[in-house]
C-alpha atoms as a PDB file:
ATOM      1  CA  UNK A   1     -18.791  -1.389   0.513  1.00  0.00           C
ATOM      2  CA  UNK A   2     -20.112  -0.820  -3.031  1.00  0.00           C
ATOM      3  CA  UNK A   3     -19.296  -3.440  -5.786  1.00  0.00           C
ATOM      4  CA  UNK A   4     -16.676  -1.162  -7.544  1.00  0.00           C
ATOM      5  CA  UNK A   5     -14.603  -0.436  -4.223  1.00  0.00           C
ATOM      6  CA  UNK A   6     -14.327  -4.226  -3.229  1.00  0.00           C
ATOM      7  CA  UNK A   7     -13.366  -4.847  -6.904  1.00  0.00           C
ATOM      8  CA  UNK A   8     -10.334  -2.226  -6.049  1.00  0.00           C
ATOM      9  CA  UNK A   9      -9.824  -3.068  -2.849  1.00  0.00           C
ATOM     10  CA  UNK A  10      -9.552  -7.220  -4.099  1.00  0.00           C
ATOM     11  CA  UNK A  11      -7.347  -6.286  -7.200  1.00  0.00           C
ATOM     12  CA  UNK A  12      -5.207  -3.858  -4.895  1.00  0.00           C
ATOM     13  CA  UNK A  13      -4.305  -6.333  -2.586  1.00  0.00           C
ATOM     14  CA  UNK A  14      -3.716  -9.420  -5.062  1.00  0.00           C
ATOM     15  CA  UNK A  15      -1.520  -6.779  -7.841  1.00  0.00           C
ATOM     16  CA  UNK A  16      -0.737  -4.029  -6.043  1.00  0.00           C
ATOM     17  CA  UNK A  17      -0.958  -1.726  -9.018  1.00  0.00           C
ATOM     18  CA  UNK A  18       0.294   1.793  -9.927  1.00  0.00           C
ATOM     19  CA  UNK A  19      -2.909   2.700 -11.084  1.00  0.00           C
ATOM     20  CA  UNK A  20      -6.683   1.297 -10.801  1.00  0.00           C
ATOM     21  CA  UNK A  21      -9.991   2.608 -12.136  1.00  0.00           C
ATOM     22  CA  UNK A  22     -12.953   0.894 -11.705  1.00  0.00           C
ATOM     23  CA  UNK A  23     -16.167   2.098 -13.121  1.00  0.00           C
ATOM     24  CA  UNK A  24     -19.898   0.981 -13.122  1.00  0.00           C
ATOM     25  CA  UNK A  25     -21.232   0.617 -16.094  1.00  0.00           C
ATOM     26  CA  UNK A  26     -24.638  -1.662 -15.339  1.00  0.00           C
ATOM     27  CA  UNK A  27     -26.756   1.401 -16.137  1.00  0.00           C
ATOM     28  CA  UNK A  28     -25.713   1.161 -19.665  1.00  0.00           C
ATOM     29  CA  UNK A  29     -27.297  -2.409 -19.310  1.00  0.00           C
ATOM     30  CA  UNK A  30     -30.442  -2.554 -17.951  1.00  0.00           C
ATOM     31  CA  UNK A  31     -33.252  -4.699 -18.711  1.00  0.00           C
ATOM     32  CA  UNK A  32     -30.221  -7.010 -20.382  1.00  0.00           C
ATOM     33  CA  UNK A  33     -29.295 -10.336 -18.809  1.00  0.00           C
ATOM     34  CA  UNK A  34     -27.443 -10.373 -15.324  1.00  0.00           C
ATOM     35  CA  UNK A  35     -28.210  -6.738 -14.487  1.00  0.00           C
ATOM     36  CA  UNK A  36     -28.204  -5.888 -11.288  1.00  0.00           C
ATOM     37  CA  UNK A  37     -29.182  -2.230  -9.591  1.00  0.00           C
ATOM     38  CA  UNK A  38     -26.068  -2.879  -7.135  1.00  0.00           C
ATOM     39  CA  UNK A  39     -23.526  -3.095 -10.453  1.00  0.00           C
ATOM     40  CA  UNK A  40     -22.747  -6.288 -12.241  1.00  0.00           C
ATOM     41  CA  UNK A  41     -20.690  -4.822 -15.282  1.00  0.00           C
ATOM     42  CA  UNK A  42     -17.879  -3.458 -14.956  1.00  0.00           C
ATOM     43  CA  UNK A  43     -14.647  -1.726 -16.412  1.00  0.00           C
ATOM     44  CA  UNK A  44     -11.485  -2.025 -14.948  1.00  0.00           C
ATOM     45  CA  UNK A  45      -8.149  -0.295 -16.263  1.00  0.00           C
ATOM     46  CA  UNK A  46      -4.858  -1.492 -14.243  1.00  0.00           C
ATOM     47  CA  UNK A  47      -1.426  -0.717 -14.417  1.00  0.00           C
ATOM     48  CA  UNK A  48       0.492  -3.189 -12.274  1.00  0.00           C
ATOM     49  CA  UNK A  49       4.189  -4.859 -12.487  1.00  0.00           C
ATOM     50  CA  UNK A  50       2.933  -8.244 -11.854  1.00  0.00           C
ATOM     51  CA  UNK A  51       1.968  -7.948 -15.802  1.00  0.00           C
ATOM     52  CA  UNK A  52       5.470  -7.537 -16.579  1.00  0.00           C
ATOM     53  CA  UNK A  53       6.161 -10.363 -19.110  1.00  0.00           C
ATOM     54  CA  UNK A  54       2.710 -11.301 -18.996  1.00  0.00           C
ATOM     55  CA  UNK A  55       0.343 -12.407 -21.564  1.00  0.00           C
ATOM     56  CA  UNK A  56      -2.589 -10.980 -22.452  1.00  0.00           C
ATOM     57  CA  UNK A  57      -4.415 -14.029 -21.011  1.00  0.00           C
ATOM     58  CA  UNK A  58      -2.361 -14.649 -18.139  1.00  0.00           C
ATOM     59  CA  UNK A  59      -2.827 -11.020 -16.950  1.00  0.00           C
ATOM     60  CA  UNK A  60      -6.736 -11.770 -17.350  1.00  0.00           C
ATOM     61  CA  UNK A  61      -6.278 -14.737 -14.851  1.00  0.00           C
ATOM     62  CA  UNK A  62      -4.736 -12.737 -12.344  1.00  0.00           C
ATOM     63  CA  UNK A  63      -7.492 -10.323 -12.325  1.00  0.00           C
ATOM     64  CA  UNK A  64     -10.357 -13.487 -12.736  1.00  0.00           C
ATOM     65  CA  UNK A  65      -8.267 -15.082  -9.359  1.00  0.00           C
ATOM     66  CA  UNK A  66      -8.644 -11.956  -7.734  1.00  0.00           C
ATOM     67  CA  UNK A  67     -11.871 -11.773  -8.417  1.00  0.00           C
ATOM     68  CA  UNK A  68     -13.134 -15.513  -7.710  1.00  0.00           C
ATOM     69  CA  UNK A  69     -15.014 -14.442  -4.920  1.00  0.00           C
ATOM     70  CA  UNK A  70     -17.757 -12.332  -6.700  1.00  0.00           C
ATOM     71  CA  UNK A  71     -18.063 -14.444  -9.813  1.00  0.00           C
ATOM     72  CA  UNK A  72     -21.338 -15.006 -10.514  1.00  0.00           C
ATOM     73  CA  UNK A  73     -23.013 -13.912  -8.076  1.00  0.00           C
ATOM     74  CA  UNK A  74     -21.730 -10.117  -8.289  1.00  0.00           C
ATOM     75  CA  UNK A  75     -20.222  -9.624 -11.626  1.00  0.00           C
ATOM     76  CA  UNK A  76     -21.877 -10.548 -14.408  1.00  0.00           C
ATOM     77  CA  UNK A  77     -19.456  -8.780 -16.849  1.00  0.00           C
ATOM     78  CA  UNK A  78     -16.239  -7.431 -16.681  1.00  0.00           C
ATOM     79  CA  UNK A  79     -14.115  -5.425 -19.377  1.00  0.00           C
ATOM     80  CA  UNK A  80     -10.111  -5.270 -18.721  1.00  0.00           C
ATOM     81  CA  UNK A  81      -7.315  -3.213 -20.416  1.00  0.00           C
ATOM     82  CA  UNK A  82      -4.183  -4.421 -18.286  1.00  0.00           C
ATOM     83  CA  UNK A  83      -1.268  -2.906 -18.882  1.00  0.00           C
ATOM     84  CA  UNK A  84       2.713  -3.196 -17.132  1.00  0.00           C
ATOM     85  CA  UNK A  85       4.600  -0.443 -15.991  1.00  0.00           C
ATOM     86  CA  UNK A  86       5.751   1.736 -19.454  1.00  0.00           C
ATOM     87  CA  UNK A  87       3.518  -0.409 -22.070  1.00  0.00           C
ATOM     88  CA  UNK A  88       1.416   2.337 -23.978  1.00  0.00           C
ATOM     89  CA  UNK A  89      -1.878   2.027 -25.724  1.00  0.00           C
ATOM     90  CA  UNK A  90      -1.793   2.003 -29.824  1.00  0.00           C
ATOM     91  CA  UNK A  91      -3.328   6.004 -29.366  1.00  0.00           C
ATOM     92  CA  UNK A  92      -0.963   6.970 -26.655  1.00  0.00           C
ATOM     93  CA  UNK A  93       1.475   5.990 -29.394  1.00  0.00           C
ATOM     94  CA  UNK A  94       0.478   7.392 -32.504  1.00  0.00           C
ATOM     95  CA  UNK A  95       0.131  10.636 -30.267  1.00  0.00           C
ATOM     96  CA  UNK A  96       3.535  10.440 -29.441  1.00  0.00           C
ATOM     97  CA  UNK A  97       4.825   9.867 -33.004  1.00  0.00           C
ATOM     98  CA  UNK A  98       2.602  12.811 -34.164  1.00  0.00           C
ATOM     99  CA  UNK A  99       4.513  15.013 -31.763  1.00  0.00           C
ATOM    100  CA  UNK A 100       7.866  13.887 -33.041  1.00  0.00           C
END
């Protein structure tokens, strides 16, 4: 199983989320520290009602707890937007109040 998919797979089964997308971006990064040609930075989007009332910082430990198992050693670096069920970006926004 590729790095990406057990990232899903780990975050599916600790959040069960609406919505996951996990992408690879170590390419962007090579010949920087911690890359690695099987993926060690990555970008994760998740949508999941476990962030309901949820800080910012608590939803990032949820995802790091998750995770524990391939910190260091398989992720070097990892980017997050976490988001509950109905929160909206700031651009999802501003394209809704344009439409309005």
């Amino acid at each position: 199983m590729r790095r990406a998919e057990r990232i899903a797979a780990l975050l599916r089964a600790a959040l069960d989320p609406e919505r996951i997308e996990v992408s690879d971006d170590s390419a962007a990064h090579h010949g920087h520290a911690g890359f690695d040609v099987d993926g060690s930075h990555f970008h994760v989007t998740l949508i999941s009602a476990r962030f309901s009332g949820q800080s910012r910082p608590a939803r990032h430990r949820l995802v790091y707890d998750a995770l524990a198992s391939m910190f260091p050693d398989e992720i070097h670096a990892l980017t997050l937007q976490l988001r509950a069920p109905g929160e909206v970006t700031g651009a999802t926004e501003a394209r809704t109040q344009r439409r309005r």
